[in-house]
Protein backbone atom coordinates (compact mmCIF):
# COMPACT_ATOMS: atom_id res chain seq x y z
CA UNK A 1 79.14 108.53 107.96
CA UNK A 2 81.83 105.79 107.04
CA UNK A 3 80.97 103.86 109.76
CA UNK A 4 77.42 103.96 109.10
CA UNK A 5 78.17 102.89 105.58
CA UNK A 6 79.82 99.47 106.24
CA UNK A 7 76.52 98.73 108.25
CA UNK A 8 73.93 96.84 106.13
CA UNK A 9 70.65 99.01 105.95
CA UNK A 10 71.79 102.21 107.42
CA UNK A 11 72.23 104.62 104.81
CA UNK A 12 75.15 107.15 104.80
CA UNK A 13 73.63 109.61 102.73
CA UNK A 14 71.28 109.64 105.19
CA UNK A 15 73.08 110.30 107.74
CA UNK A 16 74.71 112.97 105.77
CA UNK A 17 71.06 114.62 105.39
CA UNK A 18 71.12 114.26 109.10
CA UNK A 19 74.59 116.01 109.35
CA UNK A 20 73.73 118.80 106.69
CA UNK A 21 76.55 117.72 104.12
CA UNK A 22 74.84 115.95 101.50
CA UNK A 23 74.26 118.33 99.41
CA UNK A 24 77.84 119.30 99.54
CA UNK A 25 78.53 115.99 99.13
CA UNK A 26 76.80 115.55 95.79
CA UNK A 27 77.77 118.45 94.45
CA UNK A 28 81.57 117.42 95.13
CA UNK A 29 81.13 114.15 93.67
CA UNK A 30 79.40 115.80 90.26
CA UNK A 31 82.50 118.27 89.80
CA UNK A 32 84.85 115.09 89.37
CA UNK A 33 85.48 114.73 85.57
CA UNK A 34 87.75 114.96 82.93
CA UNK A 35 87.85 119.20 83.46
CA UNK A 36 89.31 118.51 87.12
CA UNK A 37 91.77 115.77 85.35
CA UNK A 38 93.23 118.07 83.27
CA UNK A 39 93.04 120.50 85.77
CA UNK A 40 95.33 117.85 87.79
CA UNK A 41 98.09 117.00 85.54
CA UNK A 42 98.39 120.53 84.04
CA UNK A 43 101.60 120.92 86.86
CA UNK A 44 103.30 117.78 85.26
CA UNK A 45 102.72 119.13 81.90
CA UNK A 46 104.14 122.93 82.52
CA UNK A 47 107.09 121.44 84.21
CA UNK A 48 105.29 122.65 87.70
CA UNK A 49 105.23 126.30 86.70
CA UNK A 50 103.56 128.79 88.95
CA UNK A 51 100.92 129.43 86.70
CA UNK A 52 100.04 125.30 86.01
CA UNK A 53 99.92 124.94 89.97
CA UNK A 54 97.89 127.93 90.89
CA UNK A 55 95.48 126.74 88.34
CA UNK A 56 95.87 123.43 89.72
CA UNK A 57 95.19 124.74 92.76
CA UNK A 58 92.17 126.87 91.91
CA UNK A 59 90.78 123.91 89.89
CA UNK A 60 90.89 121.71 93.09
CA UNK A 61 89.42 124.64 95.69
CA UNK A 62 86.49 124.96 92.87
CA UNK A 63 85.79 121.27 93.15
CA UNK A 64 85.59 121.15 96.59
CA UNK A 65 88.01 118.59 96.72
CA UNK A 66 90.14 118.70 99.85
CA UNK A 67 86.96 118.47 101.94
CA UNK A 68 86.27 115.38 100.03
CA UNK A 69 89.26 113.76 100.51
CA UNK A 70 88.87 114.12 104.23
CA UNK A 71 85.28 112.76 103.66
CA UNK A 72 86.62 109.95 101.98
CA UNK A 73 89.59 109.07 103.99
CA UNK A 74 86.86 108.52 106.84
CA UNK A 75 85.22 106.30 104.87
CA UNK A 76 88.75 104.41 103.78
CA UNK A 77 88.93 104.37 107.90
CA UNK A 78 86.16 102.87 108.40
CA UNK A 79 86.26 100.01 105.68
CA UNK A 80 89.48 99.09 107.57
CA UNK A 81 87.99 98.82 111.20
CA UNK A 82 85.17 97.01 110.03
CA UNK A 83 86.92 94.71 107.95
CA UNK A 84 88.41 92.96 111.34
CA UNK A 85 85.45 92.99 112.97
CA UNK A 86 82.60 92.44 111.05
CA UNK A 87 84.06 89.48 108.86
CA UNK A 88 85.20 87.86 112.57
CA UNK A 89 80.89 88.18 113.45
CA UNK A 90 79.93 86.71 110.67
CA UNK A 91 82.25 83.63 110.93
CA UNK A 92 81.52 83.15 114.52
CA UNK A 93 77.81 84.02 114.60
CA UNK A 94 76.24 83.77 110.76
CA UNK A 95 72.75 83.31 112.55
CA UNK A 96 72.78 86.01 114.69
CA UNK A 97 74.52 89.00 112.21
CA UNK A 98 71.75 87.71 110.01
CA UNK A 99 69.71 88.66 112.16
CA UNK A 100 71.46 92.32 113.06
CA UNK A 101 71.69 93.02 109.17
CA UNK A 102 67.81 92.08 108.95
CA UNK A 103 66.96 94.46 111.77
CA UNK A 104 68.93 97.41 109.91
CA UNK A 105 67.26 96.63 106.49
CA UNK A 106 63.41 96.57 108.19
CA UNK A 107 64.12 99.98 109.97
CA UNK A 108 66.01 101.25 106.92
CA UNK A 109 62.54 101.79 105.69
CA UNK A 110 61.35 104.58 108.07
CA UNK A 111 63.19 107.28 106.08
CA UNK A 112 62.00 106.79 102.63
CA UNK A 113 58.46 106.54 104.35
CA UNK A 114 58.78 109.67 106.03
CA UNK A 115 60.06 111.34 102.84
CA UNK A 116 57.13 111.04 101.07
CA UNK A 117 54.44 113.58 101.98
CA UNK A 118 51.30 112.11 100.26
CA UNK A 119 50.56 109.21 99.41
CA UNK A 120 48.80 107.95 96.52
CA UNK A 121 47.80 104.67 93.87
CA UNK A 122 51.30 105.49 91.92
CA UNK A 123 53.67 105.54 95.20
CA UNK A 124 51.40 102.09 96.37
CA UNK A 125 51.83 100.54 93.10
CA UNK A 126 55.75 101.31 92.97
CA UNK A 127 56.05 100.46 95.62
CA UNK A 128 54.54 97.05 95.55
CA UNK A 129 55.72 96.30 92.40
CA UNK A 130 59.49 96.57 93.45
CA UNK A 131 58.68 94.22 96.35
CA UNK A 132 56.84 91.88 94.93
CA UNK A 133 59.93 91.91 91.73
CA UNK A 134 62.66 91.83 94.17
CA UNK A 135 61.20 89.41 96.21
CA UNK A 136 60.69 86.87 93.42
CA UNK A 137 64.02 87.31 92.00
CA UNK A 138 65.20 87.02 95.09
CA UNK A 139 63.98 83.55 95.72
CA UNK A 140 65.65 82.23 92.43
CA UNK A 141 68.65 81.05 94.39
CA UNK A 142 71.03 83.79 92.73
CA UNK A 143 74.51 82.24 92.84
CA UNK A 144 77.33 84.70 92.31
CA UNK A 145 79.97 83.84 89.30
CA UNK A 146 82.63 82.45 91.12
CA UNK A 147 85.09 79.76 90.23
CA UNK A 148 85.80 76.93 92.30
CA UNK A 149 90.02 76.53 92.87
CA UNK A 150 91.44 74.12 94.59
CA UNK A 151 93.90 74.64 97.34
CA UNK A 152 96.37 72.32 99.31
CA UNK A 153 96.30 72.90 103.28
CA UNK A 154 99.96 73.15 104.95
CA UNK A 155 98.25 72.87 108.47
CA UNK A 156 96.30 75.48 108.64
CA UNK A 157 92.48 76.24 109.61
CA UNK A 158 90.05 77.06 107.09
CA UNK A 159 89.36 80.62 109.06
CA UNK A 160 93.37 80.93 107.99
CA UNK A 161 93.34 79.79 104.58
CA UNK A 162 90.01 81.82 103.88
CA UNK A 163 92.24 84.85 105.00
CA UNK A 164 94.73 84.06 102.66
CA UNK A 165 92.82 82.11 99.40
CA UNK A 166 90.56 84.58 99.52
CA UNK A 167 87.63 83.36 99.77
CA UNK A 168 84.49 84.20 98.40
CA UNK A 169 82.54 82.78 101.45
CA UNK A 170 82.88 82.75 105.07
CA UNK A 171 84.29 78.89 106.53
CA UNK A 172 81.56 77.30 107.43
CA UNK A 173 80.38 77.66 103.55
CA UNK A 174 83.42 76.67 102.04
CA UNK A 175 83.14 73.60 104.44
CA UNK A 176 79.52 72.76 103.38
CA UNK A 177 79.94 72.96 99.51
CA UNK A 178 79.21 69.60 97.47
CA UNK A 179 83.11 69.82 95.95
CA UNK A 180 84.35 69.51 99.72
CA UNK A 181 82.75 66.22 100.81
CA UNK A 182 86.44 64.47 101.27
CA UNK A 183 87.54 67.45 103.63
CA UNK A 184 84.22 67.12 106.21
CA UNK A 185 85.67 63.42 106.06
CA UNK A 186 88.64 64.66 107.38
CA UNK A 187 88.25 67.68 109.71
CA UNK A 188 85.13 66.84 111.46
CA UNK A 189 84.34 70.53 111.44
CA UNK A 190 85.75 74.55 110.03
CA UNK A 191 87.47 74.81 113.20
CA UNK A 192 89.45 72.24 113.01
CA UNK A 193 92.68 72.35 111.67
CA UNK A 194 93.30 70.59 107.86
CA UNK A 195 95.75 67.67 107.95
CA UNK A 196 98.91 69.33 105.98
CA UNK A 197 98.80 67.80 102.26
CA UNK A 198 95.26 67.87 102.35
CA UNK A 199 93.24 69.37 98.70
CA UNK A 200 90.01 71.23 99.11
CA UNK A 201 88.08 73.69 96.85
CA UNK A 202 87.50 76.90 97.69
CA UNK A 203 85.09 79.76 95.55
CA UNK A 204 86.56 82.88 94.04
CA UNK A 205 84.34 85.82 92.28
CA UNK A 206 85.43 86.68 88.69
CA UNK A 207 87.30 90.06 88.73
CA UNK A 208 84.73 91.98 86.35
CA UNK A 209 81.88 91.01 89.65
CA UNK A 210 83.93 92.98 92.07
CA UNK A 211 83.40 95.76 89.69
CA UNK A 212 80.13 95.45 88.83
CA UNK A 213 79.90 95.09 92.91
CA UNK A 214 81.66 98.38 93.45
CA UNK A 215 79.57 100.36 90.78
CA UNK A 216 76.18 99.47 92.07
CA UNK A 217 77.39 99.42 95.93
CA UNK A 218 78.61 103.00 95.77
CA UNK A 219 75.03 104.23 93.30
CA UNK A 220 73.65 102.73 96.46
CA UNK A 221 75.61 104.68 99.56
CA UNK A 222 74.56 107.71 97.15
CA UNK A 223 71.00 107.21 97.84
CA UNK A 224 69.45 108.45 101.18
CA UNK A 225 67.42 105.42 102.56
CA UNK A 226 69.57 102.53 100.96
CA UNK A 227 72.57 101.15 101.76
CA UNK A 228 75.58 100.14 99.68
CA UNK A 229 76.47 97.51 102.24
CA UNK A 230 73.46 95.87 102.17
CA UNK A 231 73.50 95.99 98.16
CA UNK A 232 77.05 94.18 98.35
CA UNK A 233 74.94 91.42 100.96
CA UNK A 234 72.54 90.95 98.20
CA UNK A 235 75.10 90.25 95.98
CA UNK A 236 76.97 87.70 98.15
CA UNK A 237 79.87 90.24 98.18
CA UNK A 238 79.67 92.07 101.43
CA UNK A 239 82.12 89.29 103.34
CA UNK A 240 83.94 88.86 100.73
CA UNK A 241 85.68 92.17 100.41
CA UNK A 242 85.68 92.97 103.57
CA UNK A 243 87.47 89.93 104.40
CA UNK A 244 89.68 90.36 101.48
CA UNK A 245 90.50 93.81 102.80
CA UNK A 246 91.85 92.21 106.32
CA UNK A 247 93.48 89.57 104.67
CA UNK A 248 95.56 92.18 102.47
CA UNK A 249 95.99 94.25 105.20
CA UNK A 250 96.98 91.68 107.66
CA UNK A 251 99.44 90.44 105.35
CA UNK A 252 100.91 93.38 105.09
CA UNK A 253 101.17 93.96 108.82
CA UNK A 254 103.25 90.71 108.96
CA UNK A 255 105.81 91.54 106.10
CA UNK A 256 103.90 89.65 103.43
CA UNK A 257 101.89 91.09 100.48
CA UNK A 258 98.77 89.57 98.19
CA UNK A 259 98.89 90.43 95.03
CA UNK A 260 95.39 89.49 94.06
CA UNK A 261 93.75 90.51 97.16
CA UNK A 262 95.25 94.06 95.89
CA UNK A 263 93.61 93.43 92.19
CA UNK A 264 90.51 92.56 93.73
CA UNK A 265 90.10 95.92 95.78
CA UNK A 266 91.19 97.92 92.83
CA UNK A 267 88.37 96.49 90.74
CA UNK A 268 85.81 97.19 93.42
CA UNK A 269 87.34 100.85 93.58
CA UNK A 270 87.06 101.29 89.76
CA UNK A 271 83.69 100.00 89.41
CA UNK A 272 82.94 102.54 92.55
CA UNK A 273 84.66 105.52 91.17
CA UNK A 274 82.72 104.61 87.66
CA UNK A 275 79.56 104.84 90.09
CA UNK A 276 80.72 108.48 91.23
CA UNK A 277 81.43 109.77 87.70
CA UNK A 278 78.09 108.39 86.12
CA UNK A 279 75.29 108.18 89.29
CA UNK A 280 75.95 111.38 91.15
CA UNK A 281 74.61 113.62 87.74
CA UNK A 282 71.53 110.58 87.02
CA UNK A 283 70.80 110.97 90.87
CA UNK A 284 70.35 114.58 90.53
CA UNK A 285 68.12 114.43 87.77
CA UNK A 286 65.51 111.55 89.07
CA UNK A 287 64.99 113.27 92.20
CA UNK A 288 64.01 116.58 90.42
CA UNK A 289 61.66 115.06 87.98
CA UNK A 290 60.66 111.76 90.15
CA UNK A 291 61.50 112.34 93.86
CA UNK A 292 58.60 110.62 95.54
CA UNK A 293 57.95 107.74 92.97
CA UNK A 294 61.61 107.14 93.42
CA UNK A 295 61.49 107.32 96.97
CA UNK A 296 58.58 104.40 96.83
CA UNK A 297 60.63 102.70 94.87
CA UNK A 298 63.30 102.17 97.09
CA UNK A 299 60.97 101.51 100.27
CA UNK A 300 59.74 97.88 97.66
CA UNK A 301 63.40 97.38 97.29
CA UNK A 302 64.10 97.22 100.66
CA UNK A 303 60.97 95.07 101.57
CA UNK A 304 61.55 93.07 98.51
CA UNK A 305 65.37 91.95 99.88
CA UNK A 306 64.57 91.10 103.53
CA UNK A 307 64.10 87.99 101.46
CA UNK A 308 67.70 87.81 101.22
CA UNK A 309 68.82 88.02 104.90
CA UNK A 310 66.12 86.24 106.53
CA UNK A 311 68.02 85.08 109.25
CA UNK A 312 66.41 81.65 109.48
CA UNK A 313 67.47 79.26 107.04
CA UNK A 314 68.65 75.97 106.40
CA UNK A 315 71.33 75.34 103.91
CA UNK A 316 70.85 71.36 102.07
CA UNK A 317 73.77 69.14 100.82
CA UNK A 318 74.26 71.66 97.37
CA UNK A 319 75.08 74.41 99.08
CA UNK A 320 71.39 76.21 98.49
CA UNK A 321 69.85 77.80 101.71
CA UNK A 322 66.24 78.37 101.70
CA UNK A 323 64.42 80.14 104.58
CA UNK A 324 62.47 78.43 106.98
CA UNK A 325 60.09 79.83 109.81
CA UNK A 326 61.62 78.85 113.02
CA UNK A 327 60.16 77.61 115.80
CA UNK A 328 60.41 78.73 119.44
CA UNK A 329 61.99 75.87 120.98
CA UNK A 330 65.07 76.33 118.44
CA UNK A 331 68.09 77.15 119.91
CA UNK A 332 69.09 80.37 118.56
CA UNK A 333 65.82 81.30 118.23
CA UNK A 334 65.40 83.88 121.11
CA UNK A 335 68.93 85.51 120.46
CA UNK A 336 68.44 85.93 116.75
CA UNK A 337 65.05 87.60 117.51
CA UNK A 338 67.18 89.88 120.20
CA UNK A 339 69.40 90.46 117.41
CA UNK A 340 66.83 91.66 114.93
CA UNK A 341 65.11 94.20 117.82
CA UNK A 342 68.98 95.72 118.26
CA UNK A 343 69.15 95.91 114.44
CA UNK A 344 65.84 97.93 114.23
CA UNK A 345 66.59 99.72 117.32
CA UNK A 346 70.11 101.11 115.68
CA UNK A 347 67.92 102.84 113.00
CA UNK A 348 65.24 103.98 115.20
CA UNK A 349 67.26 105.88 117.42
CA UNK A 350 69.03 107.28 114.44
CA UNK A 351 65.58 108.59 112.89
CA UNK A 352 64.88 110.12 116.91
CA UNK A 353 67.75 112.26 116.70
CA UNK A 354 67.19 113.32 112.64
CA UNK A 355 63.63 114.43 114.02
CA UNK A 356 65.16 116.14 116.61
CA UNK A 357 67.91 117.73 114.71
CA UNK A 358 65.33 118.62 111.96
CA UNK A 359 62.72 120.05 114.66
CA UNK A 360 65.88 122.42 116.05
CA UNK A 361 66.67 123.62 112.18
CA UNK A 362 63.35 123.87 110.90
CA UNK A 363 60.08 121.97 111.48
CA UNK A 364 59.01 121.67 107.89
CA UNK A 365 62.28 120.33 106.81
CA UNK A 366 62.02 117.18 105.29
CA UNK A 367 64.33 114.39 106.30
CA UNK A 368 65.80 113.35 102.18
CA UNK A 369 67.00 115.87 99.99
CA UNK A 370 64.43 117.60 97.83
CA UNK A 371 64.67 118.77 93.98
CA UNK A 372 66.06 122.24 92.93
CA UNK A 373 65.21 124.40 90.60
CA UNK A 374 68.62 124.98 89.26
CA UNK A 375 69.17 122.02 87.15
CA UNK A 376 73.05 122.75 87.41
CA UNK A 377 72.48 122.06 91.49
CA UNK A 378 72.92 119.11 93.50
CA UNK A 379 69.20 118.61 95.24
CA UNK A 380 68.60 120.96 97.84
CA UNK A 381 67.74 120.19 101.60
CA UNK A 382 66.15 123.24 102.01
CA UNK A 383 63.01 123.05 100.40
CA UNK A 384 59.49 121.53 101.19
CA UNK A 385 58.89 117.64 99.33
């Protein structure tokens, strides 16, 4: 399920529908509050007496909590595999992971389309109406808030000082922004190492984004059919903290330790941990009053923000990329399109086995969790749409 998460457009929830968990998994995430808090620092209070920890104890059993810490840790896992390999891709090959992450998105669709057993004017109309929204704002050339700083080279590559800055985009985008002009003087491409001495800009995201980032990335994972890595690529934030997790964790590998790659991890945690408290109990209650209208919702988001990782694009002399439709005899035409067929084929095969895993359960079984009629209860996979 972690692993699935880092992925842009493959949903973990949904892949926790397909593993039978996810409505443990909500229900774990609504018990977290201020009851299990207490609950928690009750031992420190009573001086660790018997009583304090066996209430503790109890408190923490009820919650469900030691099965979501190993849930959880999995994830934590993940994030730190991906975040030296991923990051790597998209320096080395921005066209082509564009085109991966496009794939995923498209087929990321199947799922909410399958959820919904009847269609009708209101599911059309949501659904059109969150494409055609997302894919205007979309085309407003969103920049993030980030400030530009400027940083002296001691010899180093940009791939190196991105590692260490960090920065909020991937070399090749630091090296094309108007405020660099001198440095593509100088180094006659990213690769190339930065004459020691040499001052450059380089862009940073506020603090309060990477928490606004977290919050909406994790409301995301928590929906089946939507991805909180590919809401972190719409924000221009999915490289970023991956690459500021590696650079943290590389650092500390090698004896050394970044303070504010550290703050900007903790925001992102925060904001997603905000997401937990507040989402998990909103979720609940939208998919027992509005299930399929939200589930038609989500299909226009996703087809609204292909718009965003279009893989063909062209990027001008500000910095701005605008999409372009390629032509055949371009040279990274073919693999790109290869690219976008492996992206789509990841989420097909994972739909093939959910059919097959739901056809073994139960044949009416839908594949996204469906409303209870307990309003205290997490929704409930066992029930018709």
């Amino acid at each position: 399920m972690g692993t699935v998460d880092i992925v842009p457009g493959v949903s973990g929830s949904t892949v926790a529908v397909l593993l039978g968990i996810y409505e443990r998994f909500i229900a774990a995430l609504k018990s977290i509050g201020m009851p299990l808090f207490r609950a928690l620092l009750l031992p420190f209070k009573n001086k660790f007496s018997a009583e304090s920890r066996r209430t503790c104890k109890q408190a923490c059993i009820d919650a469900d909590l030691p099965w979501l810490l190993i849930l959880l840790s999995g994830l934590a896992t993940a994030f730190v595999v991906a975040s030296f390999v991923i990051p790597t891709l998209m320096e080395k090959f921005p066209q082509i992971m564009r085109g991966v992450f496009f794939g995923l998105v498209l087929g990321s669709i199947i799922t909410p389309v399958r959820s919904i057993k009847r269609w009708g004017i209101r599911h059309i109309a949501m659904a059109v109406l969150f494409a055609a929204g997302f894919f205007f704002l979309l085309g407003l050339h969103f920049s993030p808030p980030v400030q530009v700083e400027p940083i002296v080279s001691q010899g180093q590559t940009l791939e190196e000082i991105c590692l260490q800055a960090p920065c909020f985009n991937a070399p090749a985008e630091v090296y094309a922004i108007p405020e660099n002009a001198p440095l593509r003087e100088i180094a006659d491409s990213p690769a190339a190492p930065i004459p020691e001495g040499t001052q450059f800009f380089v862009q940073k995201p506020y603090f309060w984004y990477c928490l606004i980032a977290g919050f909406m990335a994790i409301c995301a994972m928590l929906l089946p059919g939507i991805s909180g890595s590919f809401v972190l690529l719409i924000l221009g934030s999915y490289y970023f903290m991956l690459n500021t997790g590696k650079g943290f964790l590389h650092a500390l590998a090698h004896g050394s330790f970044y303070p504010q790659h550290l703050f900007y991890l903790c925001c992102f945690v925060v904001g997603a941990l905000t997401g937990i408290a507040c989402f998990s109990r909103l979720l609940t209650w939208v998919f027992k009053k509005y299930r399929e209208l939200t589930l038609a919702a989500i299909i226009g988001i996703l087809i609204g923000c292909t718009r965003a990782v279009w893989p063909y694009r062209i990027t001008d002399e500000n910095g701005i990329s605008t999409n372009i439709l390629p032509g055949i005899s371009d040279d990274l035409f073919w693999p790109t399109l290869v690219a976008i067929a492996a992206g789509l084929g990841i989420v097909v095969l994972t739909v093939i086995v959910q059919i097959r895993i739901e056809k073994q359960n139960s044949p009416d079984k839908s594949p996204l969790p469906q409303p209870s009629d307990d309003k205290s209860s997490s929704p409930d996979l066992s029930q018709n749409p």
